[in-house]
Structures are given as C-alpha cells and as structure tokens.
C-alpha atoms as a PDB file:
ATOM      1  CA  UNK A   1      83.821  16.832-150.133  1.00  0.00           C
ATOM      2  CA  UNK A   2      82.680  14.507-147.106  1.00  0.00           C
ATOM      3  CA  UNK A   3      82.816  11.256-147.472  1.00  0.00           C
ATOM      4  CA  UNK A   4      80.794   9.560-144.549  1.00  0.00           C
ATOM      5  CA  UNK A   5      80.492   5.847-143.905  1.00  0.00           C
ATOM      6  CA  UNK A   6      81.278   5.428-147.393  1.00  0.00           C
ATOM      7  CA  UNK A   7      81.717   1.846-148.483  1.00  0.00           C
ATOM      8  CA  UNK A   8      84.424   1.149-151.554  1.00  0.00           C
ATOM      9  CA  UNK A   9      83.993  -0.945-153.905  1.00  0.00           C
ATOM     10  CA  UNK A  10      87.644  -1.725-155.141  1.00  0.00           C
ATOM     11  CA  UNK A  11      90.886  -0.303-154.455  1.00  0.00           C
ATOM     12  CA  UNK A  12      90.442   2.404-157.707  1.00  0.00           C
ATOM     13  CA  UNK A  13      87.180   3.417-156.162  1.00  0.00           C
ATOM     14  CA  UNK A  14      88.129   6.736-154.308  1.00  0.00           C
ATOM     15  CA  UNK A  15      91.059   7.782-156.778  1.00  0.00           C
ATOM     16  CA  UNK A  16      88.568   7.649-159.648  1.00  0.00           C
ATOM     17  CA  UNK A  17      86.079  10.100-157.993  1.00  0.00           C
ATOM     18  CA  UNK A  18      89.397  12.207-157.014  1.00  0.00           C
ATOM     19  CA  UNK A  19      90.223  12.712-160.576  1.00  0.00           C
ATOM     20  CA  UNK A  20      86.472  13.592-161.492  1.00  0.00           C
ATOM     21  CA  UNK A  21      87.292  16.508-158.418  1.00  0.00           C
ATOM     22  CA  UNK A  22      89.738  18.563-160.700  1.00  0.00           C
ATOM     23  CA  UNK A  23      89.739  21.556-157.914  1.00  0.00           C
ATOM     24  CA  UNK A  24      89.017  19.690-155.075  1.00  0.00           C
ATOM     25  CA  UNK A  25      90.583  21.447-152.043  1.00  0.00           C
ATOM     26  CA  UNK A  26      89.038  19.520-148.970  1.00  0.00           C
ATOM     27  CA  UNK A  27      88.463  15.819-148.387  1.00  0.00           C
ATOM     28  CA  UNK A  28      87.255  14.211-145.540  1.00  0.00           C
ATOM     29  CA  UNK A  29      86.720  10.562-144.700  1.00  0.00           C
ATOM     30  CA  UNK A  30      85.450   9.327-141.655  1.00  0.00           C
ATOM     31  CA  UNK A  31      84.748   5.066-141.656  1.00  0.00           C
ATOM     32  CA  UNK A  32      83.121   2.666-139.329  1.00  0.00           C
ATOM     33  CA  UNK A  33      83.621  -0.618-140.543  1.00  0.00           C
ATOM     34  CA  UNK A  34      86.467  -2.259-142.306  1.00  0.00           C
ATOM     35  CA  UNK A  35      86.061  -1.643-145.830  1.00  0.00           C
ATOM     36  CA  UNK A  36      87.308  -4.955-148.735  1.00  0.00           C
ATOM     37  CA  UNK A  37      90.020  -3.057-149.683  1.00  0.00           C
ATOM     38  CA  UNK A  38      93.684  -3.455-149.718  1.00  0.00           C
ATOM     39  CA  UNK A  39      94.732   0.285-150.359  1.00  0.00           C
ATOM     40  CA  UNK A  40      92.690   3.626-150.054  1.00  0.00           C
ATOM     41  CA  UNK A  41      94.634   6.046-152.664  1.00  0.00           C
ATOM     42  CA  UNK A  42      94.025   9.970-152.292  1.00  0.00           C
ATOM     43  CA  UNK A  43      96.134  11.488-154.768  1.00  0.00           C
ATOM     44  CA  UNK A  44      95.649  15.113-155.679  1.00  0.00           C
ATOM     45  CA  UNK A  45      97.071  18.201-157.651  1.00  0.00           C
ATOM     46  CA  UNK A  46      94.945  20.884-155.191  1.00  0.00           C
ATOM     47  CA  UNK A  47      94.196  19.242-152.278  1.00  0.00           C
ATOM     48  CA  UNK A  48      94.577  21.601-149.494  1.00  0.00           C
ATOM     49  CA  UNK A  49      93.376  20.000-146.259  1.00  0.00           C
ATOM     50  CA  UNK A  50      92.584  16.105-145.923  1.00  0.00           C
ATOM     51  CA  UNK A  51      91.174  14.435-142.597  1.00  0.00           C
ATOM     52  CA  UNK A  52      90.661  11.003-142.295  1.00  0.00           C
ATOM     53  CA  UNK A  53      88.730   9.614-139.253  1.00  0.00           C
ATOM     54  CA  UNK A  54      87.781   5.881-138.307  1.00  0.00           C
ATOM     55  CA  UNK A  55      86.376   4.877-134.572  1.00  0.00           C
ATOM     56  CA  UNK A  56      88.463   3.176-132.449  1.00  0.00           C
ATOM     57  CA  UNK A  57      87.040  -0.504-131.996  1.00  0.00           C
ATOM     58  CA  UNK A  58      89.684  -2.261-130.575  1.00  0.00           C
ATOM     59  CA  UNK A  59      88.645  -5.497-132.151  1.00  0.00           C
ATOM     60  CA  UNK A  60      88.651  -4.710-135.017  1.00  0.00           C
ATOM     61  CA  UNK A  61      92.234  -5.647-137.314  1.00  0.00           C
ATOM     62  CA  UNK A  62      93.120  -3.914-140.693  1.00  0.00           C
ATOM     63  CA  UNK A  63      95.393  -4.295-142.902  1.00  0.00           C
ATOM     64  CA  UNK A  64      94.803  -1.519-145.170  1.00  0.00           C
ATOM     65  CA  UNK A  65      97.275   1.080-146.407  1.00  0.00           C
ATOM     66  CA  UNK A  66      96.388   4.930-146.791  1.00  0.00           C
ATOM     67  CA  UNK A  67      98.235   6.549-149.174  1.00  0.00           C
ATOM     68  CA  UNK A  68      98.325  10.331-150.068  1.00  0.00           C
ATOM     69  CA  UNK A  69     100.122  11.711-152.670  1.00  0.00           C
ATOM     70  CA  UNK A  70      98.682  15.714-152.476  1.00  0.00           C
ATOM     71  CA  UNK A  71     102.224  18.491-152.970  1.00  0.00           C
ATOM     72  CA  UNK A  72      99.846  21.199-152.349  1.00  0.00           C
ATOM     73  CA  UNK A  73      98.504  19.358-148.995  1.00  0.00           C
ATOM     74  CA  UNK A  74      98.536  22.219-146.077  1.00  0.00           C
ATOM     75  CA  UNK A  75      96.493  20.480-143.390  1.00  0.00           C
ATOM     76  CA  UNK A  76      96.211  16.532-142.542  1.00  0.00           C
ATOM     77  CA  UNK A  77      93.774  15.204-139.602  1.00  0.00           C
ATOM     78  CA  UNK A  78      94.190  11.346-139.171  1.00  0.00           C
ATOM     79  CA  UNK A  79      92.967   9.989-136.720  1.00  0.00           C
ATOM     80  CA  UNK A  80      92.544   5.740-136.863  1.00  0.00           C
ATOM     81  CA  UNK A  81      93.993   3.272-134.417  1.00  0.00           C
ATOM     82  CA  UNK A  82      93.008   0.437-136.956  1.00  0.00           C
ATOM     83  CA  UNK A  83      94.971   1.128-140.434  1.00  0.00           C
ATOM     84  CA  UNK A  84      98.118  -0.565-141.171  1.00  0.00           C
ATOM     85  CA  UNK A  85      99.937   2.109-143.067  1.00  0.00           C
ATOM     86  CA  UNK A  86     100.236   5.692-143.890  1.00  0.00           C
ATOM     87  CA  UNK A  87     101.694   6.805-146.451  1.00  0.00           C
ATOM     88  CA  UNK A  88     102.848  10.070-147.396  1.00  0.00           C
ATOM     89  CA  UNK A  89     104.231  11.346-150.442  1.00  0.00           C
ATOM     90  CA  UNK A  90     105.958  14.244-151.389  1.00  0.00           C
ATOM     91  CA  UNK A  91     104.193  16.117-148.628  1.00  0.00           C
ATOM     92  CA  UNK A  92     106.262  19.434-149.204  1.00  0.00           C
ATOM     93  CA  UNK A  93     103.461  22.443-148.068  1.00  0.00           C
ATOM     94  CA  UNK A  94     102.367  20.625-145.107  1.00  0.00           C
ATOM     95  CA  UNK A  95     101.991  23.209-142.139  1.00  0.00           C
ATOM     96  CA  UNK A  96      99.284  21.634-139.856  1.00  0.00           C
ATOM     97  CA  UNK A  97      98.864  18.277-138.496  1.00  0.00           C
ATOM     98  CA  UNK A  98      96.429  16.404-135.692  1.00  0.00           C
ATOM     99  CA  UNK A  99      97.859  13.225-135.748  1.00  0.00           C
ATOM    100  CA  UNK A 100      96.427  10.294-133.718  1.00  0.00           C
ATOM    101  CA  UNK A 101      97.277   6.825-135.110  1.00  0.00           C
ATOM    102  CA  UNK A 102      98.901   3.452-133.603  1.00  0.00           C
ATOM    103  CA  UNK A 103      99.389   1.576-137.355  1.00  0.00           C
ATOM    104  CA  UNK A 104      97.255  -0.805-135.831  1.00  0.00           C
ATOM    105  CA  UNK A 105      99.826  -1.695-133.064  1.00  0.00           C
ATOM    106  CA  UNK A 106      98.054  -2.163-129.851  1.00  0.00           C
ATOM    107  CA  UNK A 107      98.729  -4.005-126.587  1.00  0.00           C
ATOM    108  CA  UNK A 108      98.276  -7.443-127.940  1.00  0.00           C
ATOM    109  CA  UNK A 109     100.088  -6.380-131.339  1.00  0.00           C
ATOM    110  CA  UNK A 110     103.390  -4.419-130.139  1.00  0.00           C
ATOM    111  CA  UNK A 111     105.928  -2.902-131.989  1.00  0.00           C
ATOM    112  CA  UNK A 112     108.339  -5.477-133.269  1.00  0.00           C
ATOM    113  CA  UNK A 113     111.474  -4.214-133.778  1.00  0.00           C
ATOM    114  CA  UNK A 114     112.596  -6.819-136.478  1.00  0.00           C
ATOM    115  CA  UNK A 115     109.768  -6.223-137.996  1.00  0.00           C
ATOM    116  CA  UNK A 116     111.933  -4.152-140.493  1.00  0.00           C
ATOM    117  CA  UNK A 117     108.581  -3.532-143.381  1.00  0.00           C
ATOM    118  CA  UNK A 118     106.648  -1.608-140.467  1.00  0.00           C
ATOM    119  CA  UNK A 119     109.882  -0.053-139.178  1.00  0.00           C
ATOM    120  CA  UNK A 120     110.268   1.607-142.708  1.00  0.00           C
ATOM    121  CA  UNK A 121     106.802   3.323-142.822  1.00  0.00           C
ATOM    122  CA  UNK A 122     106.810   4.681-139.322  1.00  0.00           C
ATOM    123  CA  UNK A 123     110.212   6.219-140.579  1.00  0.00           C
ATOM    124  CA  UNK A 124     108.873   7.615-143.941  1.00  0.00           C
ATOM    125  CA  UNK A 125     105.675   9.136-141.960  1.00  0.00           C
ATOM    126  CA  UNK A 126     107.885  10.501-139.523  1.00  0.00           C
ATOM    127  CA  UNK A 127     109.868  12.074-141.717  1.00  0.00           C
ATOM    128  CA  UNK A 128     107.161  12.941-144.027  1.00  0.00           C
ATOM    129  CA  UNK A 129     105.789  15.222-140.949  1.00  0.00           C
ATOM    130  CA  UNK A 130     108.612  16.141-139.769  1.00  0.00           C
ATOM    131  CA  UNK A 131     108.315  19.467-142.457  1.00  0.00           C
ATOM    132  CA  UNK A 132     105.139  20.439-139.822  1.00  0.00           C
ATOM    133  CA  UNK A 133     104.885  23.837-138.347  1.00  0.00           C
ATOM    134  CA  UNK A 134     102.337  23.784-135.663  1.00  0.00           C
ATOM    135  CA  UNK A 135     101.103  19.959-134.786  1.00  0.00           C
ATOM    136  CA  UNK A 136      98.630  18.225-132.093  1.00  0.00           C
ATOM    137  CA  UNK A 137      99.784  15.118-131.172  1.00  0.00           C
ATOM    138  CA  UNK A 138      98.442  12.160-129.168  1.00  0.00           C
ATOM    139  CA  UNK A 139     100.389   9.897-126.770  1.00  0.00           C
ATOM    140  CA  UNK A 140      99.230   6.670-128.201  1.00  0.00           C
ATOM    141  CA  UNK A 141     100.994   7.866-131.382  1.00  0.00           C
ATOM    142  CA  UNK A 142     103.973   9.357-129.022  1.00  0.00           C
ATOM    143  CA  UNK A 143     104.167   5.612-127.364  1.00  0.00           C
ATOM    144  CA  UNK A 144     104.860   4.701-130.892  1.00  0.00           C
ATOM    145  CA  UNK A 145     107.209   7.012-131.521  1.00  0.00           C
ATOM    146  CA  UNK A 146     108.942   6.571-128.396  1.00  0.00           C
ATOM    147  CA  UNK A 147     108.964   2.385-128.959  1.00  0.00           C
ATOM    148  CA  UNK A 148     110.433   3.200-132.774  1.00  0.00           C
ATOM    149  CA  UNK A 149     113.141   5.181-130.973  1.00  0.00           C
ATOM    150  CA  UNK A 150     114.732   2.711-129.046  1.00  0.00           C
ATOM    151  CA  UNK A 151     115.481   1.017-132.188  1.00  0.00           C
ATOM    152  CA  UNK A 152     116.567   3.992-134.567  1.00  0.00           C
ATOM    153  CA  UNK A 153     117.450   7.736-134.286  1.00  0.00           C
ATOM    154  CA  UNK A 154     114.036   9.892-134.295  1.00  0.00           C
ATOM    155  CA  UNK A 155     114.367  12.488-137.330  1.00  0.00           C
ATOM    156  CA  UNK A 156     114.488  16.242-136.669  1.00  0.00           C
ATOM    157  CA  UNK A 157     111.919  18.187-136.557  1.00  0.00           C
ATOM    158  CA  UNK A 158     113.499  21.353-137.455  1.00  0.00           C
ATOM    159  CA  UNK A 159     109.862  23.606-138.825  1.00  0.00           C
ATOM    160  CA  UNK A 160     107.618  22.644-135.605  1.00  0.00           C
ATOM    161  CA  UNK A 161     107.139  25.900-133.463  1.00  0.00           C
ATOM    162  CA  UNK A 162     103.665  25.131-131.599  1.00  0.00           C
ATOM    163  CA  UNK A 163     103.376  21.475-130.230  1.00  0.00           C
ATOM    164  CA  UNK A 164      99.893  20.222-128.505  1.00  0.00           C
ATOM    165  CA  UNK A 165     100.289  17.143-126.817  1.00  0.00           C
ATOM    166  CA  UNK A 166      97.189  15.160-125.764  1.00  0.00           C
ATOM    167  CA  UNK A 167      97.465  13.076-123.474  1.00  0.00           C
ATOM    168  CA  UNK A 168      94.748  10.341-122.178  1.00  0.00           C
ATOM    169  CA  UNK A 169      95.919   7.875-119.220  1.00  0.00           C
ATOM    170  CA  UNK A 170      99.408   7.780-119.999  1.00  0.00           C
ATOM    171  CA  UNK A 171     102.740   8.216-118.933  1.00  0.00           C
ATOM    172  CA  UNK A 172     104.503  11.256-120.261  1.00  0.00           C
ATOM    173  CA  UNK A 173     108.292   9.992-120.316  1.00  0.00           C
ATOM    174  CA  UNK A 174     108.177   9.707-123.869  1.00  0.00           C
ATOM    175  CA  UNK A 175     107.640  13.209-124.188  1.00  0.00           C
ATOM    176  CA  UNK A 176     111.135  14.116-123.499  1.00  0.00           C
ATOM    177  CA  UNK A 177     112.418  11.918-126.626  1.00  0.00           C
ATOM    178  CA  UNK A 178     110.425  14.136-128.882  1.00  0.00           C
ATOM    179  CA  UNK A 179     110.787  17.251-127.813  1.00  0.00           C
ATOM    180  CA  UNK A 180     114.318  16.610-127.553  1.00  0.00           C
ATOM    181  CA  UNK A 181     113.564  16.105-131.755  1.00  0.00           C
ATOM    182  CA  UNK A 182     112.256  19.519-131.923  1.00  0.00           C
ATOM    183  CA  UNK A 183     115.265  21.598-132.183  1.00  0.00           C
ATOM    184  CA  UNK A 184     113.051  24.895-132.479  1.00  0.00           C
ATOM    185  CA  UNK A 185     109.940  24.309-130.770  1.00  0.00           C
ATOM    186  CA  UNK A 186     108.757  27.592-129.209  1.00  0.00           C
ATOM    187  CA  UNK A 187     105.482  26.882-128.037  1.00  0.00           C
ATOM    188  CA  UNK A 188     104.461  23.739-126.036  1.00  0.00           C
ATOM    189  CA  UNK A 189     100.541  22.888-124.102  1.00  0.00           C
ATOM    190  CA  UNK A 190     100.236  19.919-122.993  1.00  0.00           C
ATOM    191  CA  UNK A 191      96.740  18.519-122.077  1.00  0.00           C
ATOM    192  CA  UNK A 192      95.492  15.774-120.395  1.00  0.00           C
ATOM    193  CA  UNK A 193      92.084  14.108-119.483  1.00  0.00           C
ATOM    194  CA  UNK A 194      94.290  12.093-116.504  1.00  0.00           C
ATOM    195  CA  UNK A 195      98.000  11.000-115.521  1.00  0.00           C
ATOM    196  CA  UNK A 196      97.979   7.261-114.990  1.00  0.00           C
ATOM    197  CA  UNK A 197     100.573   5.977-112.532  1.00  0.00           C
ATOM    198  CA  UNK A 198     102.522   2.844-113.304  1.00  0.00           C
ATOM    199  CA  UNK A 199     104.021   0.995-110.854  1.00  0.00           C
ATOM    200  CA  UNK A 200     107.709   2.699-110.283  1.00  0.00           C
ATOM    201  CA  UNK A 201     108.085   4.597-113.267  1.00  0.00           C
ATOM    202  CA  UNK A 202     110.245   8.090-113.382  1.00  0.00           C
ATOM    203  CA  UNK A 203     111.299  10.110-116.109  1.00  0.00           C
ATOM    204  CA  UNK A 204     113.599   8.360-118.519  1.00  0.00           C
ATOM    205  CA  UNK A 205     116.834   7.783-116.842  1.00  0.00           C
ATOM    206  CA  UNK A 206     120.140   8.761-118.791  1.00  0.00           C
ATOM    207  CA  UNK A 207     121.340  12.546-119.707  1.00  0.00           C
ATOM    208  CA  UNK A 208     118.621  14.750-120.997  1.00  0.00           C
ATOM    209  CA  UNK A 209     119.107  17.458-123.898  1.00  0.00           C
ATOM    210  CA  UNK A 210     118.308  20.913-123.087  1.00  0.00           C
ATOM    211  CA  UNK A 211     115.403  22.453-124.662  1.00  0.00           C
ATOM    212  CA  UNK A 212     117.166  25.709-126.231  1.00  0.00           C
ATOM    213  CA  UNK A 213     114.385  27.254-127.923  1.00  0.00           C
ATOM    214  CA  UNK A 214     111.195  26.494-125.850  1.00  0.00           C
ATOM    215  CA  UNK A 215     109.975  29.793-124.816  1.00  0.00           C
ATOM    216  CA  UNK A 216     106.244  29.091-123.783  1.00  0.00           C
ATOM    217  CA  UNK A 217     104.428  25.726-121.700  1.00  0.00           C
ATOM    218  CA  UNK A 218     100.919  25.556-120.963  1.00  0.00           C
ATOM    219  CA  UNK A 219      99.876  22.499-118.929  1.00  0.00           C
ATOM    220  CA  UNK A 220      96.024  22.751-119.452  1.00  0.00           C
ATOM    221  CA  UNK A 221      95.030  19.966-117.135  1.00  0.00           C
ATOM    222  CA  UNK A 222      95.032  21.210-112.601  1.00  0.00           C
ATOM    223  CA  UNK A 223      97.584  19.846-111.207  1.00  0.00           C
ATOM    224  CA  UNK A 224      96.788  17.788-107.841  1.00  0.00           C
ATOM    225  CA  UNK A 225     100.722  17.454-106.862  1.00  0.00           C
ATOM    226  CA  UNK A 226     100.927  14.155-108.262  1.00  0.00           C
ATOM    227  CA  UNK A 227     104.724  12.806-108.596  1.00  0.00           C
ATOM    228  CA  UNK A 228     104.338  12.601-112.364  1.00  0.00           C
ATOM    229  CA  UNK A 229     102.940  16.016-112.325  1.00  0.00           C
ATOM    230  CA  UNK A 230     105.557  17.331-110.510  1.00  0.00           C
ATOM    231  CA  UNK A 231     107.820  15.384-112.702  1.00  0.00           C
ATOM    232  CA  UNK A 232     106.948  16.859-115.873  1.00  0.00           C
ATOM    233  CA  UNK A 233     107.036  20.673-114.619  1.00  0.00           C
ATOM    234  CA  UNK A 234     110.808  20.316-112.934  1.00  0.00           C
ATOM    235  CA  UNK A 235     111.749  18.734-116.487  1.00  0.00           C
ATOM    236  CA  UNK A 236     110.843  21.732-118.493  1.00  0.00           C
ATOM    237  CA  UNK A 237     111.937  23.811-115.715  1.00  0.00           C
ATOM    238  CA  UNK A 238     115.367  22.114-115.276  1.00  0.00           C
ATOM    239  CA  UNK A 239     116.035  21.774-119.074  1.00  0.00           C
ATOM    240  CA  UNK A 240     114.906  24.899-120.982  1.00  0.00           C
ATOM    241  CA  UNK A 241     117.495  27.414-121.827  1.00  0.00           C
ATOM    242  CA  UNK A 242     115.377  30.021-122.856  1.00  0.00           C
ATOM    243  CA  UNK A 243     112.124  29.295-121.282  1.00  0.00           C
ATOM    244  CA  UNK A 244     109.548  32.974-120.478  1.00  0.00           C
ATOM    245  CA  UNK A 245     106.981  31.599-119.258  1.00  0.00           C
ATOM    246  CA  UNK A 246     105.378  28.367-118.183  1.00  0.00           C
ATOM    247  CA  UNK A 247     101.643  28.577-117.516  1.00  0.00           C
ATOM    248  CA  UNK A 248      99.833  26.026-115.610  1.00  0.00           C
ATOM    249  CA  UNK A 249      96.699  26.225-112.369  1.00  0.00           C
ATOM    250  CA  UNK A 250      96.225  24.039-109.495  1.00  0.00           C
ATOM    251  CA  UNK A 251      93.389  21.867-108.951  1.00  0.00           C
ATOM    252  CA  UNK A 252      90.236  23.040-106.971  1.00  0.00           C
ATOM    253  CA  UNK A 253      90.970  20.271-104.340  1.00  0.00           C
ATOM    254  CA  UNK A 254      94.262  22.126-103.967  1.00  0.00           C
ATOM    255  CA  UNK A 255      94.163  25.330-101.723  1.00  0.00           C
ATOM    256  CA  UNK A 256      96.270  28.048-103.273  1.00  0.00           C
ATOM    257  CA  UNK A 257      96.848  29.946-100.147  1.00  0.00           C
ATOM    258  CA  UNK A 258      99.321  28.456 -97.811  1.00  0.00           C
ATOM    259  CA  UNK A 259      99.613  24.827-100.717  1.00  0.00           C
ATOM    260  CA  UNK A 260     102.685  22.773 -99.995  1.00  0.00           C
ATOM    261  CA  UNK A 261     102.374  21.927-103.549  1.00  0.00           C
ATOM    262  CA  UNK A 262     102.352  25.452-104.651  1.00  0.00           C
ATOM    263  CA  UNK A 263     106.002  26.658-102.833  1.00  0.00           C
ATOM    264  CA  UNK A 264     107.045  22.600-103.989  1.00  0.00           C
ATOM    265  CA  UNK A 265     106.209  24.255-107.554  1.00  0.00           C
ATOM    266  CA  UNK A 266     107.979  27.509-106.759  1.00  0.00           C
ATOM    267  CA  UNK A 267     110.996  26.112-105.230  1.00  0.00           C
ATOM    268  CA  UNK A 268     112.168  23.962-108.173  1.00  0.00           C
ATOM    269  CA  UNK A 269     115.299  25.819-110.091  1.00  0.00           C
ATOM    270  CA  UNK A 270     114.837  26.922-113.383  1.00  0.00           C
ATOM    271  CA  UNK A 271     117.732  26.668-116.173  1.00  0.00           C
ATOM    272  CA  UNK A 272     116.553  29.876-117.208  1.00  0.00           C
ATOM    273  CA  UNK A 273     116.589  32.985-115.068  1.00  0.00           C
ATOM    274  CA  UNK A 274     114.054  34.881-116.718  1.00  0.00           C
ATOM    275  CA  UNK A 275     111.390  32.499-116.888  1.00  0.00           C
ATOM    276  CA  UNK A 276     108.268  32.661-114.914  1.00  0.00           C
ATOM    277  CA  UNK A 277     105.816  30.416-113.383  1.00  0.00           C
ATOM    278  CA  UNK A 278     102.418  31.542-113.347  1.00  0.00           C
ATOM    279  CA  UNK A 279      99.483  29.876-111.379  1.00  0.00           C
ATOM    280  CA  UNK A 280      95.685  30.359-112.378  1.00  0.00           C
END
C-alpha cells in the first residue's frame, strides 16, 4: 500500500486502516505538508518493508512522532528532516535500512545536549538499528550521530557488514566515530555529490581505533587530490587491519599518467600488507 500526500484526520487515522490490512507486507508514506497530528502510529503483525518519505522544506517545524511497532519489519526507508521522533519498537528482523533523518535538528535548532527527552530517542533509534545488516546512511544523520556522541557512548553495531555512506557537502570526520561502532563491518562505499572544506578542519584529533574487519572501500565520487580527500583514503589506509582492497578513480581533470596525486595516493602506508589500491 502507497500512501501519497495523504492527509490524516486524527492520530488513530493510519493505525485503523493498518488493522483493516491483516496481511499487509509493504507500506509506504511519502508527505508534503505538515499533517494536524501529534503521532503517526504504524503498528503491524506482517509488515515486511516500510518507507516513509517527506520533502525537505527547511521552514517547515514538526513536532510529530513516528512510531513503528512491526517484529516482522525487514526493510525501513525514512527519509524526513522535519519529524521530531522515531520510534522503533521491538524491531528484531530488521536487515536493511536507508536512513536519512535530522529529528528536526537543523542549523538554527542544534542538538542540545541537556536536552535529556531528545537524547533518549536518538539512543533508542540507535540502538533499535543497531541489529542492521547492510545500511545506507546519510551525513546529515551521521552529524547527528556524531553531535550525540560527544555526549554519550555510540552503541555497537555488531550485525552491519555493508555500510553506504552518502555524503552531500559535508565534512567526513564523523565518519571515523561510526565506523569505529562497527566492530564487523566488511564492506564500506562511500559516495559523495561534493567535499565541502571548512575553514581548518582535519580529521578528528585524539587516538583512532583500528578497523579490524573492513575488508573492502569503494569511494564512488573522482578524487581531485583535495586535502580532505586525501584525508579520508590515508585513514582507511592507516587504520584497517585486514583491509583487500580499496577501490576508488581519479577525476578527469586529473591526468593518470605521470599525477602527483596518483604516487601521493600510492605512497601512503597501509596497516595491512595485503591490501591493494586500485585506480579506475
């Protein structure tokens, strides 16, 4: 069932059509406007994949809670910068995730670390995924993440073995405090529409974990030899144990024969001896 631009008309609304959908296995939402609702309940007994979508308009403020309560839930899609709160319960088959939400923090509403009610349900969501196998992930919901760990300890993410990361004008450095939450992450691409520069920003300074079970990287977007670029490949290079191969091209403004930036690439040690770097 697809559920476009529908508009509730109380808070029992959707979970009363749910429970006329006895064998529903696939729900998707997708909203445009902000709907007079306090809560938007999915709960479930088959459920099997749920996406929920909203567009991005910055101006717009919610404070509405999502809650899904589906134990047979496989796949989740959310993607909304504008709800308050997701909540998951008892998410115990979940396998796949795209996640790409802010819980309606922005740059004019930042993450408050005494604000101890929003601390809470980034917590239970993070833990709820944490049970993920194979997840995309967006940096405005990694800049949350990385914000929520400077006040608390990020929970493990023991099941995730493939890890997308989209990235769209950001810095990376909080990539290192997840990963470093993936204790058996295999597979890593990371993609990227561009690599934003910020005034004197570096990698995160302090000791970094080794990555002991990364085995494959992918960086999807050419690389122009950009110090952040750079950055980012010595990292996994320097700090994967057990890294095979790490796959990643130059950009077409970037000569391949004779590039400074390819032997720069080349020439930076790798933790471990059998991994390769291949160029496209």
């Amino acid at each position: 069932m697809d559920l476009i631009i529908t508009k509730f008309a109380d808070d029992m609304g959707l979970e009363t059509l749910i429970t006329k959908c006895p064998v529903l296995e696939s729900l998707t939402i997708e909203r445009s406007f902000c709907d007079e609702i306090e809560v938007l309940r999915v709960r479930s007994e088959s459920l099997l994949r749920f996406t929920h979508v909203a567009d991005s308009d910055e101006g717009v403020v919610e404070d509405l809670v999502v809650s899904i309560d589906a134990p047979k839930l496989e796949y989740l899609r959310l993607s909304d910068h504008r709800v308050a709160s997701f909540i998951l319960n008892k998410p115990g088959k979940l396998v796949k995730a795209d996640i790409d939400v802010v819980f309606n923090l922005s740059s004019e509403n930042k993450f408050n670390p005494d604000d101890l009610p929003k601390r809470t349900m980034i917590r239970n969501f993070l833990v709820g995924i944490s049970i993920i196998k194979d997840m995309i992930i967006y940096s405005s919901t990694l800049e949350v993440i990385y914000d929520f760990s400077r006040c608390e300890r990020l929970p493990l993410f023991r099941n995730l073995s493939v890890l997308c990361v989209e990235f769209y004008g950001y810095m990376w450095e909080m990539l290192p405090i997840f990963l470093e939450s993936c204790p058996n992450l295999k597979t890593l691409v990371v993609k990227s529409a561009s690599y934003q520069e910020k005034g004197e920003n570096i990698i995160l300074p302090g000791p970094r974990r080794f990555l002991s079970s990364l085995e494959y990287v992918k960086i999807e977007r050419p690389l122009k030899g950009e110090a952040m670029e750079m950055k980012l490949v010595s990292y996994l290079l320097e700090n994967s144990t057990i890294l095979k191969k790490l796959t990643l091209c130059l950009d077409d403004s970037v000569k391949k024969e004779d590039s400074v930036i390819l032997k720069e690439l080349l020439a930076i040690p790798r933790l471990s001896t059998s991994s390769k770097v291949v160029v496209l």
